[in-house]
C-alpha atoms as a PDB file:
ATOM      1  CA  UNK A   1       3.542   4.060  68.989  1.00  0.00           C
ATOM      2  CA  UNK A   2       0.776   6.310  67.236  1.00  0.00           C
ATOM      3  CA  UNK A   3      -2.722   6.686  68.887  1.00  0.00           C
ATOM      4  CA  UNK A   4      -5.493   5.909  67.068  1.00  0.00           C
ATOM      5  CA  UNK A   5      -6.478   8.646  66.900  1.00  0.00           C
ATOM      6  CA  UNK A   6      -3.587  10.402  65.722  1.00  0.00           C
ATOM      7  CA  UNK A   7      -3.696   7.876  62.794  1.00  0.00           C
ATOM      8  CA  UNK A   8      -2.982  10.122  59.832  1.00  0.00           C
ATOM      9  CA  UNK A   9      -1.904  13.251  62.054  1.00  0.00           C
ATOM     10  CA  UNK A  10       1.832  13.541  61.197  1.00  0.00           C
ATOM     11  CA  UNK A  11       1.394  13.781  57.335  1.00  0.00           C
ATOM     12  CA  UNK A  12      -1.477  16.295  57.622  1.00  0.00           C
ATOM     13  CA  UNK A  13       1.558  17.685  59.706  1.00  0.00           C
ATOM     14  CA  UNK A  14       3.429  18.186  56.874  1.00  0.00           C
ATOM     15  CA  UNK A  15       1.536  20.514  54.496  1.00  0.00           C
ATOM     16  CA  UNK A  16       1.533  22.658  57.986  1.00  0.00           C
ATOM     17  CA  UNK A  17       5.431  22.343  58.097  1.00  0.00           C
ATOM     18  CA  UNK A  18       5.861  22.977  54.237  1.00  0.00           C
ATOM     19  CA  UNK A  19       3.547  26.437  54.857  1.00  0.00           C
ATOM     20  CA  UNK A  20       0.513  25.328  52.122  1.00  0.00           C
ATOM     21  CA  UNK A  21      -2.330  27.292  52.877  1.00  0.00           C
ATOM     22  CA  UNK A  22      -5.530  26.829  51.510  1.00  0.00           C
ATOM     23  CA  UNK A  23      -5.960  27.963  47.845  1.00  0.00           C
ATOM     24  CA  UNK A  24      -2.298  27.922  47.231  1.00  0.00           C
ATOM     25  CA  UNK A  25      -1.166  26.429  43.530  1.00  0.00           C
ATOM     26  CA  UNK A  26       1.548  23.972  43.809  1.00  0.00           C
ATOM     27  CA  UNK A  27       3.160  22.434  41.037  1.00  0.00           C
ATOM     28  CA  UNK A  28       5.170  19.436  41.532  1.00  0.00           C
ATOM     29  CA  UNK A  29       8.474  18.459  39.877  1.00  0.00           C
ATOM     30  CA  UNK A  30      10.395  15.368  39.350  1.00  0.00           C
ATOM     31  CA  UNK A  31       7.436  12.712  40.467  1.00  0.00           C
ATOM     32  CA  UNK A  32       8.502   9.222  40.527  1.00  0.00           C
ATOM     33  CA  UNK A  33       7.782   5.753  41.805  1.00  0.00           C
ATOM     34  CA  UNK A  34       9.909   6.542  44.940  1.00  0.00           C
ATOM     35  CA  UNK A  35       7.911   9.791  46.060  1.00  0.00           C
ATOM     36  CA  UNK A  36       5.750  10.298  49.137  1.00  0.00           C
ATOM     37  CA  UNK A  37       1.946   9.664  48.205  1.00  0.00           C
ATOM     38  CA  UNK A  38       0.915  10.203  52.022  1.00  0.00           C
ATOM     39  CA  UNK A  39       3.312  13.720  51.288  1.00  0.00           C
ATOM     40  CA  UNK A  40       1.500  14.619  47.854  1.00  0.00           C
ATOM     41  CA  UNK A  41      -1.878  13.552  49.394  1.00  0.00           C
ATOM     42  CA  UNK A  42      -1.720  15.978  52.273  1.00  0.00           C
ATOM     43  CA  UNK A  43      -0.590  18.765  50.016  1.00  0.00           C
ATOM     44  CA  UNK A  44      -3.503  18.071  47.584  1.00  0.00           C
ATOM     45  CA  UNK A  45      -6.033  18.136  51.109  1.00  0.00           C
ATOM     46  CA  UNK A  46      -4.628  21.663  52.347  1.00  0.00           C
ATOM     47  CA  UNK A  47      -4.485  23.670  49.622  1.00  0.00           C
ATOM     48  CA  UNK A  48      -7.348  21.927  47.968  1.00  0.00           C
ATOM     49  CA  UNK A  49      -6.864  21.444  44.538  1.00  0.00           C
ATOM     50  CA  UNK A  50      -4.710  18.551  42.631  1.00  0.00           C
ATOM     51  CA  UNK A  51      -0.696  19.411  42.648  1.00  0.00           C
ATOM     52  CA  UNK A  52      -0.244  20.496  39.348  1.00  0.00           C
ATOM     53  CA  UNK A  53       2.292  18.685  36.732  1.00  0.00           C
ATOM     54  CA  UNK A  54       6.209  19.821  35.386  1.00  0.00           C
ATOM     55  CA  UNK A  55       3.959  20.653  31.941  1.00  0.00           C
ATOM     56  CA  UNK A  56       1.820  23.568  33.754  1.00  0.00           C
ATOM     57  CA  UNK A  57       2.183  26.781  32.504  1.00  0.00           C
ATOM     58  CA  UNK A  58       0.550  28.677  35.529  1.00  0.00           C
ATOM     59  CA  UNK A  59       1.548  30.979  38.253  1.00  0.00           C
ATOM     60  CA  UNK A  60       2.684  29.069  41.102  1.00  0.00           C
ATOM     61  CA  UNK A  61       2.701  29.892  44.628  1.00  0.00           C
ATOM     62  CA  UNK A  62       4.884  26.610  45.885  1.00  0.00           C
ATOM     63  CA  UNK A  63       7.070  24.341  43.547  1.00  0.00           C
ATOM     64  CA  UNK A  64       7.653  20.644  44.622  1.00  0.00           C
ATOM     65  CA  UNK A  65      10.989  19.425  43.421  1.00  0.00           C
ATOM     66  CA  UNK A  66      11.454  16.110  44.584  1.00  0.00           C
ATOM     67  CA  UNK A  67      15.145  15.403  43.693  1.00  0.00           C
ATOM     68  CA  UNK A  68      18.164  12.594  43.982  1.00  0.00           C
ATOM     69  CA  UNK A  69      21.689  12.843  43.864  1.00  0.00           C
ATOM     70  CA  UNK A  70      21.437  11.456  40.329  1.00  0.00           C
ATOM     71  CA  UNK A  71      18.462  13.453  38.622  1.00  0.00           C
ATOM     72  CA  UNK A  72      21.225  16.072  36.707  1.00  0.00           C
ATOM     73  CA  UNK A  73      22.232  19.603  37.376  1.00  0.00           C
ATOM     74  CA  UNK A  74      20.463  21.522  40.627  1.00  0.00           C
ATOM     75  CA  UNK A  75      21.204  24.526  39.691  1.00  0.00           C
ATOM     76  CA  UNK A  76      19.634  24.114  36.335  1.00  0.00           C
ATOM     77  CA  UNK A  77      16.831  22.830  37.297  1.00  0.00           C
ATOM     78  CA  UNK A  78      16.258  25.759  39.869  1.00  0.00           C
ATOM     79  CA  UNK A  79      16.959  28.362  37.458  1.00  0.00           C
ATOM     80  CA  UNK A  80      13.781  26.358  35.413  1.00  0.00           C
ATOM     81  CA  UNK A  81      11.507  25.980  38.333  1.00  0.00           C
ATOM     82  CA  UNK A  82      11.762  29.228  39.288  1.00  0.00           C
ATOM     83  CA  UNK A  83      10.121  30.715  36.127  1.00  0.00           C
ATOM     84  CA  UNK A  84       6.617  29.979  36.877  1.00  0.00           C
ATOM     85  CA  UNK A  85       6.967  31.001  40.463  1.00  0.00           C
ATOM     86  CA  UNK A  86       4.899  34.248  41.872  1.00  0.00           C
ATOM     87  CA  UNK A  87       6.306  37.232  43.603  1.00  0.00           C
ATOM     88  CA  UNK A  88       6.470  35.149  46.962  1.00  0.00           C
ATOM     89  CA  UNK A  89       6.301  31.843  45.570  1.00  0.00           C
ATOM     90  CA  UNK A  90       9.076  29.546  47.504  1.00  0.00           C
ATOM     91  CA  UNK A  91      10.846  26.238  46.107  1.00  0.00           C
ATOM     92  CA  UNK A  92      10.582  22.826  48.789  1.00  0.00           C
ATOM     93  CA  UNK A  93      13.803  20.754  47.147  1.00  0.00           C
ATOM     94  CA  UNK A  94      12.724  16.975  48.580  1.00  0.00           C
ATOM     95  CA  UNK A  95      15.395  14.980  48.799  1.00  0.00           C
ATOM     96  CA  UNK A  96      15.746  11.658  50.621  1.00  0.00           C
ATOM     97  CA  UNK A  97      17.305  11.150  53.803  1.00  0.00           C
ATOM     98  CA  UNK A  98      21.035  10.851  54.509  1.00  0.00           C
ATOM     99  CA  UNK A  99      22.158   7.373  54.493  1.00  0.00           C
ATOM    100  CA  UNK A 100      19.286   6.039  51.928  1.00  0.00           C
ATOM    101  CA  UNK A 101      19.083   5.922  47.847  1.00  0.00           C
ATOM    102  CA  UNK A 102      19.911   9.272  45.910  1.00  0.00           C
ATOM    103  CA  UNK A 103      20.518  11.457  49.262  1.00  0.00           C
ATOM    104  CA  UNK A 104      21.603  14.553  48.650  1.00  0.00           C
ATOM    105  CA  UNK A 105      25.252  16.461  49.971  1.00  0.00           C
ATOM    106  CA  UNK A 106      23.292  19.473  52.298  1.00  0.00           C
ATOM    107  CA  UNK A 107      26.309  21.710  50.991  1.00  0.00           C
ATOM    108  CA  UNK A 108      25.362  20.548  46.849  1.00  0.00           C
ATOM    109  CA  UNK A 109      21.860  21.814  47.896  1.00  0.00           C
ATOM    110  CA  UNK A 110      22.980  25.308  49.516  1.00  0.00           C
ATOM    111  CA  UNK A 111      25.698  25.996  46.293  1.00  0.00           C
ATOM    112  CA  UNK A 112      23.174  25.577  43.942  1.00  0.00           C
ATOM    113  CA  UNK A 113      20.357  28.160  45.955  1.00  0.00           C
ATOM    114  CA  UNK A 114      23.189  30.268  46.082  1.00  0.00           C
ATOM    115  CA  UNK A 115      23.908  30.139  42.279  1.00  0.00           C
ATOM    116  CA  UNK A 116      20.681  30.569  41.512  1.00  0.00           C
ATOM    117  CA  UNK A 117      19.842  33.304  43.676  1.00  0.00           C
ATOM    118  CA  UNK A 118      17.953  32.108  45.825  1.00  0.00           C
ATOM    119  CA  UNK A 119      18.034  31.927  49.976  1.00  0.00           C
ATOM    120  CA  UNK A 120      17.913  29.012  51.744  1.00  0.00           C
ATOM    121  CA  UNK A 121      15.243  29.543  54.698  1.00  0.00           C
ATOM    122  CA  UNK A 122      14.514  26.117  56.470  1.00  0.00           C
ATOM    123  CA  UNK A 123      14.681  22.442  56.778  1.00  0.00           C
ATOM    124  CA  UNK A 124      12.058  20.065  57.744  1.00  0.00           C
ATOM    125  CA  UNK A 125      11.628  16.554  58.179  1.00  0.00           C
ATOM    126  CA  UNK A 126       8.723  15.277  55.613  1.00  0.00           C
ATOM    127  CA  UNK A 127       8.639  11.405  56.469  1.00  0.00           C
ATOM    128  CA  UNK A 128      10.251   8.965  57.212  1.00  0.00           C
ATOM    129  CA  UNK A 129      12.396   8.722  53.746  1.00  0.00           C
ATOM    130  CA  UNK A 130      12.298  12.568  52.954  1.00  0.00           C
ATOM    131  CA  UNK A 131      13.160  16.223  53.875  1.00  0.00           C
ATOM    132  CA  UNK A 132      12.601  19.509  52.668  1.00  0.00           C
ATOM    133  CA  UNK A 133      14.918  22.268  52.091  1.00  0.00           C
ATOM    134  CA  UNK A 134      12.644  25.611  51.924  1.00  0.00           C
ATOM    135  CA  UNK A 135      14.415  28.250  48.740  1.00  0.00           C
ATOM    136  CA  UNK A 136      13.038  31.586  48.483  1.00  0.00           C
ATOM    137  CA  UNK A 137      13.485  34.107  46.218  1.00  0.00           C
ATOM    138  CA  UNK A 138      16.396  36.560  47.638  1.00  0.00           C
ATOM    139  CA  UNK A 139      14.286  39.688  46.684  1.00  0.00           C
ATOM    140  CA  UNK A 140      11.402  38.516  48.232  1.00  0.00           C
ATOM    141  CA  UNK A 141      13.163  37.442  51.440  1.00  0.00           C
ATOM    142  CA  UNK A 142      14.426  40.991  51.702  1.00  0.00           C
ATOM    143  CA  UNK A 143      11.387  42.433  51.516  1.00  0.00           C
ATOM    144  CA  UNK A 144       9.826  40.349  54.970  1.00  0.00           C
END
């Protein structure tokens, strides 16, 4: 049982989990019906600014892939995301739960980072339908 007033508290949670800071530009990727909006909306309230669209052509701190078991090749889509992403930027592949629509194999999701050069660096829980599996660039890990 929530308290009132912790109404609202875990997805403010969540842009603290997913690392947004204030000012950060995050671009969001493969947006659908089934998506978070309490997710996107506490995002959009830390780093303060809208998430920006798969058409942006910016320099991106954080990229938002939401992604299902049936949305294509990961690896090529990582590859694509990554283009747009700064120095430090970091990829959050959300992917819904084990057990419900379009989850996604852990392993699929650790073969493709690995293809595409990138490190795997955490896991969260985002809600109840969702998690997050934090990719960094490998040459930026190294350099932490």
């Amino acid at each position: 049982m929530v308290a009132a007033g912790d109404a609202g508290k875990g997805e403010a949670d969540v842009a603290e989990r997913l690392d947004i800071e204030p000012e950060m530009v995050v671009q969001e990727i493969g947006w659908d019906e089934d998506v978070d909006d309490d997710v996107r909306a506490a995002i959009e309230e830390r780093c303060g600014s809208d998430l920006l669209d798969e058409d942006a052509d910016e320099v991106v701190d954080v990229v938002l892939l939401w992604w299902r078991e049936d949305d294509g090749d990961l690896t090529d889509t990582l590859l694509d995301v990554m283009t747009p992403l700064s120095d430090e930027g970091v990829i959050w592949v959300l992917t819904p739960k084990t057990g419900r629509d379009g989850s996604v194999d852990p392993a699929d999701i650790t073969e493709a980072a690995s293809t595409a050069n990138l490190a795997q660096t955490a896991n969260v829980t985002v809600s109840d339908g969702w998690k997050g599996t934090r990719l960094a660039l490998r040459s930026a890990k190294a350099k932490r």
